[in-house]
Protein backbone atom coordinates (compact mmCIF):
# COMPACT_ATOMS: atom_id res chain seq x y z
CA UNK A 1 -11.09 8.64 32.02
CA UNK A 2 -8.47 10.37 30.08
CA UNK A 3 -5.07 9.00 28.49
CA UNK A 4 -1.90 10.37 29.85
CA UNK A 5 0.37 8.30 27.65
CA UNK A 6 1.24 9.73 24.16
CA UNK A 7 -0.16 6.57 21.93
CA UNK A 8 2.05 5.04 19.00
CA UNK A 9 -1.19 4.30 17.27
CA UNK A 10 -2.65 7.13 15.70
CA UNK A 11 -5.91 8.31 14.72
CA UNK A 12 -6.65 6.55 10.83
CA UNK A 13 -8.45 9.11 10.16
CA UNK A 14 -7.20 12.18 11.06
CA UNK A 15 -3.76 11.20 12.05
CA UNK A 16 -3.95 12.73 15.99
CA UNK A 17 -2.25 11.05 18.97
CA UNK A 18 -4.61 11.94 22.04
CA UNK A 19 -7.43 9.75 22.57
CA UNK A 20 -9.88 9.40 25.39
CA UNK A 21 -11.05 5.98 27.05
CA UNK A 22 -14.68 4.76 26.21
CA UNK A 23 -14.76 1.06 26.64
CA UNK A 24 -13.18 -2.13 27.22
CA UNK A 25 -14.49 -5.86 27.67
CA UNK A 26 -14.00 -8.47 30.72
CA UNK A 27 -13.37 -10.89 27.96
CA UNK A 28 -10.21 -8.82 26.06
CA UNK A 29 -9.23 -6.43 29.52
CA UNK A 30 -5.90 -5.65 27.63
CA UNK A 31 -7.69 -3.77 24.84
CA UNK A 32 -9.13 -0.46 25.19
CA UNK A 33 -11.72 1.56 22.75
CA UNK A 34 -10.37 5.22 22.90
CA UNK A 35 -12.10 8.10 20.76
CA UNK A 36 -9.85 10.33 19.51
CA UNK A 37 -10.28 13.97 20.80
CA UNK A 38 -9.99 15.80 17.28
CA UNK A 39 -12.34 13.94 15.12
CA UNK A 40 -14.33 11.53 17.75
CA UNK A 41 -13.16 8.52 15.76
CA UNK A 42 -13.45 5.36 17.58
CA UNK A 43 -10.18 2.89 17.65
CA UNK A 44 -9.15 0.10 19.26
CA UNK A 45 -5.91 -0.08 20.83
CA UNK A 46 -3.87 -1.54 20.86
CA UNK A 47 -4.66 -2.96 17.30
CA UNK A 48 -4.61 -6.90 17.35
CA UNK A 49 -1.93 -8.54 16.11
CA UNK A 50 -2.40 -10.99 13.19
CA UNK A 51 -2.09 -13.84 15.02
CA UNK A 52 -4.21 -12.43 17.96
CA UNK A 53 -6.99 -12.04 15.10
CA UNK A 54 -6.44 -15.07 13.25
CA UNK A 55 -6.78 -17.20 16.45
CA UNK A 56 -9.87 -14.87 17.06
CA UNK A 57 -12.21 -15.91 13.76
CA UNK A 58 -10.32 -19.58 13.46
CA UNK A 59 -12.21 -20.14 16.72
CA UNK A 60 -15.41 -18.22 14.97
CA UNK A 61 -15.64 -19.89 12.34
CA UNK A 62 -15.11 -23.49 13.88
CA UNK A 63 -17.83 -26.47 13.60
CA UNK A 64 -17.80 -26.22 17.49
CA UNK A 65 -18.81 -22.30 17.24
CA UNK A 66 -22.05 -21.48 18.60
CA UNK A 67 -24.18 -18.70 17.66
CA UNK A 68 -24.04 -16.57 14.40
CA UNK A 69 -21.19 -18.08 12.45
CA UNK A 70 -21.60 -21.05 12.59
CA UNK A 71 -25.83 -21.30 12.07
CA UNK A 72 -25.35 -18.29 9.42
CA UNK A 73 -21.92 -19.25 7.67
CA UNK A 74 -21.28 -23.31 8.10
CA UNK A 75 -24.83 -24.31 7.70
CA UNK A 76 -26.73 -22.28 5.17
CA UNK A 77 -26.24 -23.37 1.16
CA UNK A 78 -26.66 -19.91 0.18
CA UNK A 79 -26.42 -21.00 -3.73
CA UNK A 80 -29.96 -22.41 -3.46
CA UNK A 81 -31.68 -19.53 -2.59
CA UNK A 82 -29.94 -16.66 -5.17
CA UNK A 83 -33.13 -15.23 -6.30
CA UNK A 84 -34.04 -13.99 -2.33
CA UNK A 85 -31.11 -12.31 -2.02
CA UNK A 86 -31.21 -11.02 -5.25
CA UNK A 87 -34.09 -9.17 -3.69
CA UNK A 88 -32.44 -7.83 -1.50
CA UNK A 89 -30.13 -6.23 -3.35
CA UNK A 90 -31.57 -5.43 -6.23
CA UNK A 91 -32.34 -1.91 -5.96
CA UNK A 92 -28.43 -1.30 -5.24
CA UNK A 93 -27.50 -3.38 -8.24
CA UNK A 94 -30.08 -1.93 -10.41
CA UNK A 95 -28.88 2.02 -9.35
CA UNK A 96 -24.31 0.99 -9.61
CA UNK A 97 -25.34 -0.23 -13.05
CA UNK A 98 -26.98 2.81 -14.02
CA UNK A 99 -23.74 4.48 -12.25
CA UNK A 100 -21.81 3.30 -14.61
CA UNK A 101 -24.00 3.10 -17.66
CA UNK A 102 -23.68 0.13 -18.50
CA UNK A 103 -26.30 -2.12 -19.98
CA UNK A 104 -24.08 -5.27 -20.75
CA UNK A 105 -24.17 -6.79 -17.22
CA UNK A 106 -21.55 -9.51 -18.49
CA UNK A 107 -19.01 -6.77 -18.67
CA UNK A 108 -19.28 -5.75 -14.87
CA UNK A 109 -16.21 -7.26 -13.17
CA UNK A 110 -17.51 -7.41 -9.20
CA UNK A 111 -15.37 -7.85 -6.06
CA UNK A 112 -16.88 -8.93 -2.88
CA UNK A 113 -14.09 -8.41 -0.27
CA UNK A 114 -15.08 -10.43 2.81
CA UNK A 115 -17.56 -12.89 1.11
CA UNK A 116 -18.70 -14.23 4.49
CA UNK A 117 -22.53 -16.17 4.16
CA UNK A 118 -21.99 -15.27 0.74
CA UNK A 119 -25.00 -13.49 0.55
CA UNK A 120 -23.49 -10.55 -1.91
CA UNK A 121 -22.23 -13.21 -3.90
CA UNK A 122 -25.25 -15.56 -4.26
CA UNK A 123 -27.37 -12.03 -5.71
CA UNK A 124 -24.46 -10.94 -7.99
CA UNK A 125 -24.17 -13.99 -9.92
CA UNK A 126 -27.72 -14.25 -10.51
CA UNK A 127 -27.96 -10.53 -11.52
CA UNK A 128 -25.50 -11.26 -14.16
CA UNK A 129 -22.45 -9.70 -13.89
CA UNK A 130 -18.68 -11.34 -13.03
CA UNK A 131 -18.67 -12.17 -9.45
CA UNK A 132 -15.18 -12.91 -7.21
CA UNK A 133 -15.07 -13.17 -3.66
CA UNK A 134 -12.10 -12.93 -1.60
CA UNK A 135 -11.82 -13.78 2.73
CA UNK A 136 -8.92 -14.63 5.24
CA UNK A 137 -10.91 -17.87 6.13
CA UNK A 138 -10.41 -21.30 5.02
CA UNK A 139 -13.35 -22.72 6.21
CA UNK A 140 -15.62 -19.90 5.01
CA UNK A 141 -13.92 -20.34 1.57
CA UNK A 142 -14.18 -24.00 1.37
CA UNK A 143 -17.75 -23.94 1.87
CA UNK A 144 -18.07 -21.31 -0.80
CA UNK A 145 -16.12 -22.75 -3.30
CA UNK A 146 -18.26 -26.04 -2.59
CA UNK A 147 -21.59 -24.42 -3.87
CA UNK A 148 -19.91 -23.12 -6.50
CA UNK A 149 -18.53 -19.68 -6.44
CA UNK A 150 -15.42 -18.62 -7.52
CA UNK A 151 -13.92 -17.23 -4.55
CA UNK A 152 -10.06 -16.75 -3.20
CA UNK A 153 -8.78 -17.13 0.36
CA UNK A 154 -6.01 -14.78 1.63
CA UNK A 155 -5.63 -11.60 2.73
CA UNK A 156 -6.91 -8.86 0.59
CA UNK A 157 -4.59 -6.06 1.87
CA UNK A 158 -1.31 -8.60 0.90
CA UNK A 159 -0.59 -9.77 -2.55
CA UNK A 160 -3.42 -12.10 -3.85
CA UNK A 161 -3.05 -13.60 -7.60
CA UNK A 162 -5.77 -13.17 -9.26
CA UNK A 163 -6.13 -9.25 -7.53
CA UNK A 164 -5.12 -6.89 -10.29
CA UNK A 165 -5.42 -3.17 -10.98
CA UNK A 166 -7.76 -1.83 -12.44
CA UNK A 167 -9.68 -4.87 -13.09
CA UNK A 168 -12.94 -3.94 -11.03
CA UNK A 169 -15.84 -2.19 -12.14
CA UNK A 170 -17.32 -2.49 -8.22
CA UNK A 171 -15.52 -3.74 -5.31
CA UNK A 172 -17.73 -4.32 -1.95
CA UNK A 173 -16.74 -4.45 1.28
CA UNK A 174 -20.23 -5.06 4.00
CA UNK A 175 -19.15 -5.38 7.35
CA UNK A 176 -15.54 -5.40 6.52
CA UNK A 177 -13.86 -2.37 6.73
CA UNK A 178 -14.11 -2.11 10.82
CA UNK A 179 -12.43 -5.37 10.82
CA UNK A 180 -9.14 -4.28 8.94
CA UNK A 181 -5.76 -4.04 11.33
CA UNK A 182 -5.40 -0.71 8.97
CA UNK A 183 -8.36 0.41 7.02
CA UNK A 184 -6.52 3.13 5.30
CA UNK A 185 -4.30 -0.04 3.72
CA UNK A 186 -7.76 -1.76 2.29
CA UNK A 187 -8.79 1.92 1.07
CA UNK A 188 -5.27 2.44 -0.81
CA UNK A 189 -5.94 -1.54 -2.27
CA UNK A 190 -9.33 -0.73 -3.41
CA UNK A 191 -8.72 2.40 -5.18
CA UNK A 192 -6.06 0.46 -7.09
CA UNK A 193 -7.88 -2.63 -7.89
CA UNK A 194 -10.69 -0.42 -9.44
CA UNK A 195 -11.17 0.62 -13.43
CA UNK A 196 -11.08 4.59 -13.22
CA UNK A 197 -14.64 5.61 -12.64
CA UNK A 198 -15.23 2.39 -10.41
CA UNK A 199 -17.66 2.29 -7.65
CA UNK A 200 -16.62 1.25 -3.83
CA UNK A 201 -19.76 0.23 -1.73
CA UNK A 202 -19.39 0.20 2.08
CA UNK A 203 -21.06 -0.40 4.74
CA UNK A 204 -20.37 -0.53 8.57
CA UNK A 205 -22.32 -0.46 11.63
CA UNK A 206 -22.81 2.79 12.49
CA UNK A 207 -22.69 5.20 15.69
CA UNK A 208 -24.26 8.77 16.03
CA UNK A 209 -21.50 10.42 17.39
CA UNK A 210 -24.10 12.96 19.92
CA UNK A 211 -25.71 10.12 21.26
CA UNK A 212 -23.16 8.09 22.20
CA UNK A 213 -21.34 11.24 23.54
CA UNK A 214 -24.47 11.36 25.87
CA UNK A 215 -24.49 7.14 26.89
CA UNK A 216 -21.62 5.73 26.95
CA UNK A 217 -20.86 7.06 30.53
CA UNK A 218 -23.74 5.40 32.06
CA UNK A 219 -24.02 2.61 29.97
CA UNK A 220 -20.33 1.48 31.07
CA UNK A 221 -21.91 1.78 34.70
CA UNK A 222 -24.51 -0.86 33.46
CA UNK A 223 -21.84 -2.94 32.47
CA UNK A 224 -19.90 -2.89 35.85
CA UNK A 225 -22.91 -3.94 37.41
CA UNK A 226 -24.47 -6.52 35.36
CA UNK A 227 -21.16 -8.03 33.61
CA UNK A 228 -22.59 -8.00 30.41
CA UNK A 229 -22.32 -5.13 27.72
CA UNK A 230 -24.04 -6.77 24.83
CA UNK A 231 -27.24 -5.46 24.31
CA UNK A 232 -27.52 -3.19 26.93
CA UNK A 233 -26.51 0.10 24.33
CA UNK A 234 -27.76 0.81 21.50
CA UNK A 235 -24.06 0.83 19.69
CA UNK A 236 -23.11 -2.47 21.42
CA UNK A 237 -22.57 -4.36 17.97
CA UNK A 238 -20.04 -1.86 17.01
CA UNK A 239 -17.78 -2.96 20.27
CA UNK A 240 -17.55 -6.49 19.18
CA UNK A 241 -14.73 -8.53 20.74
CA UNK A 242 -11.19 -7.58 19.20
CA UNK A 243 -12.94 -8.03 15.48
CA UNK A 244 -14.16 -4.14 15.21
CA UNK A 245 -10.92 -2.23 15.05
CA UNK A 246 -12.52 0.90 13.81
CA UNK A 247 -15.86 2.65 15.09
CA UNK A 248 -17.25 4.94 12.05
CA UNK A 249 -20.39 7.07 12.51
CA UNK A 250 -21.90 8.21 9.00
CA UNK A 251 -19.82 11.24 8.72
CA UNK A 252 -16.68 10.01 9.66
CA UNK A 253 -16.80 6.99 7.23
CA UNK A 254 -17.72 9.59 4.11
CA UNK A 255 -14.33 11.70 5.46
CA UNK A 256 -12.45 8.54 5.33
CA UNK A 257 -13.30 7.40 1.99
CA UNK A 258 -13.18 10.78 0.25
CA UNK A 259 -9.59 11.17 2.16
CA UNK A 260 -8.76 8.28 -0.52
CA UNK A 261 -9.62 10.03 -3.32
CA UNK A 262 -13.11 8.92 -3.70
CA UNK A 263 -16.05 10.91 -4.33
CA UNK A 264 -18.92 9.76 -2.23
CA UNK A 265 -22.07 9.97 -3.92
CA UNK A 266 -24.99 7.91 -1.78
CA UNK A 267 -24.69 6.92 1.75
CA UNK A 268 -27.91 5.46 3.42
CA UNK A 269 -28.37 4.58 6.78
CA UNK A 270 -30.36 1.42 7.68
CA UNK A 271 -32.58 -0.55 9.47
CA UNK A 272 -31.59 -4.13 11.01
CA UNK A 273 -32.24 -6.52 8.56
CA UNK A 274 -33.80 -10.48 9.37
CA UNK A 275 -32.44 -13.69 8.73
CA UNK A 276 -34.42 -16.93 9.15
CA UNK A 277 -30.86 -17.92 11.11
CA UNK A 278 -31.77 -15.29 13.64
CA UNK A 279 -33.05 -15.88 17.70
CA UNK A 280 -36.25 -15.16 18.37
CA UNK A 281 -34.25 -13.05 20.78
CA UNK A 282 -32.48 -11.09 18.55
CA UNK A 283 -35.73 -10.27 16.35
CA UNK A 284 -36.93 -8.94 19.85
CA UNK A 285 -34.44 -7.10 20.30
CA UNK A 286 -33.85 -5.31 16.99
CA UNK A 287 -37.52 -4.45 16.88
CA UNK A 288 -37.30 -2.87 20.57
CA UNK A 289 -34.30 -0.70 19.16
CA UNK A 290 -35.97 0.51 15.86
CA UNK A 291 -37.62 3.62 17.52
CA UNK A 292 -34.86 4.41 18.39
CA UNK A 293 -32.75 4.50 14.83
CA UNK A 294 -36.02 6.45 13.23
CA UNK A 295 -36.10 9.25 15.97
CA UNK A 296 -31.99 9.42 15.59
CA UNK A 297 -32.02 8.46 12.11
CA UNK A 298 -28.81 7.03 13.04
CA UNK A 299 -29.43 3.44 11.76
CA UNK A 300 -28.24 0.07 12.14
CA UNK A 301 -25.37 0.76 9.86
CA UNK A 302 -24.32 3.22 7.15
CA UNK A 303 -23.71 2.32 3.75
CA UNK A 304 -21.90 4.60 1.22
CA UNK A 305 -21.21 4.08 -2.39
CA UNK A 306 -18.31 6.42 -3.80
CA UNK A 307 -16.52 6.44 -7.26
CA UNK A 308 -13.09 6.32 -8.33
CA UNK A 309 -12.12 9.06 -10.24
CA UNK A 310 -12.02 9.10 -14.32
């Protein structure tokens, strides 16, 4: 199914105007995941407005939520348990210090951007360096900010005191970047927010472009007929409600970052990872699907760490 209309939202990537239909939900029928024909990026359109979105993750994020946010988010005090997630990140940590040869941890000024659980957060500050979180929710915040952590509610691509240039030696954005009305906005605010020679570290959920070329036809047929699209792709998590604006596979989210300036000098992609907060259904299901990401090599999600320039 092809576009006829000439779109007033263009591609963020590569700036073209013709898109062609992939998908779009029973839930949000109004809003349409095109691809656009020059550089098979992924968009939604029309983009949400910020009250569409806000009403979107107030809802989320409410003590009447069910599901993910609210188990992962209201319920878990991530400050008591900094030293497991400091495993988890540790080998990142350990190779952006090194990046920036630096041996005085104290002097690493680190910017989560979407704090979320508050996972990044929780391994930062017990790595050592200077930890702030910033994220458009209240509630998320005010649980934060309750277990300690110095974190700032607003919008990170408005002004935000406390935000100022070049005052980051890392800024990280995990899971975030699809979620931005304009990601090339939250690029442009990153690059200035970071010392020259900073370090950006992104990741998204990720689609391999060939594959979904290949499935998305049938697996919108699957959709018609059961009524229910999550699960039943392997990319489903990157179609989520109106909250995934943007659709990057690996390549695509390198071109994006180094069309900011950056120079991208790791990108991974990645196995699902568990949570203790996790269905028994959802382990299932992420170990049915890791074939899958090893014979692709496609990955979970992509995550890409680039530096400012000097």
């Amino acid at each position: 199914m092809e576009s006829k209309d000439i779109l007033t939202e263009c591609c963020f990537i590569c700036g073209s105007n013709l898109w062609k239909d992939v998908f779009s939900s029973k839930e949000y029928p109004e809003f349409v995941y095109k691809r656009c024909k020059q550089c098979k990026f992924i968009q939604l359109h029309p983009v949400p407005s910020d009250d569409q979105l806000r009403t979107f993750y107030e809802k989320a994020w409410s003590n009447s939520a069910r599901g993910a946010y609210k188990d992962r988010y209201l319920s878990l005090k991530v400050s008591n348990e900094k030293k497991r997630y400091l495993n988890w990140y540790y080998t990142e940590l350990s190779t952006i210090e090194n990046m920036l040869q630096s041996n005085a941890r104290e002097k690493i000024n680190f910017l989560d951007v979407g704090v979320g659980a508050g996972y990044m957060m929780a391994a930062v500050s017990e790595f050592g360096w200077n930890c702030v979180g910033v994220d458009i929710s209240e509630t998320g915040i005010s649980n934060l900010k309750g277990q300690g952590f110095n974190v700032i509610q607003g919008d990170f691509c408005s002004d935000i005191e406390g935000l100022n240039a070049d005052s980051f030696n890392v800024i990280h954005m995990n899971h975030v970047l699809e979620h931005f009305r304009d990601p090339n906005i939250a690029l442009s605010k990153v690059k200035s927010l970071l010392k020259p020679g900073g370090i950006i570290w992104v990741g998204v959920p990720s689609i391999d472009e060939l594959f979904f070329s290949l499935t998305y036809r049938p697996w919108n047929i699957l959709y018609k007929l059961s009524g229910s699209w999550n699960g039943l792709h392997p990319f489903f998590w990157c179609f989520a409600s109106i909250a995934h604006i943007s659709c990057y596979s690996a390549e695509l989210l390198k071109r994006h970052i180094e069309k900011h300036g950056f120079k991208v000098i790791y990108s991974k992609s990645s196995l699902p990872r568990f949570t203790r907060t996790q269905t028994w259904l959802k382990h299932l299901r992420s170990l049915a699907m890791t074939p899958f990401y090893l014979i692709t090599r496609s990955g979970w999600e992509v995550k890409v760490l680039a530096q400012k320039p000097k």
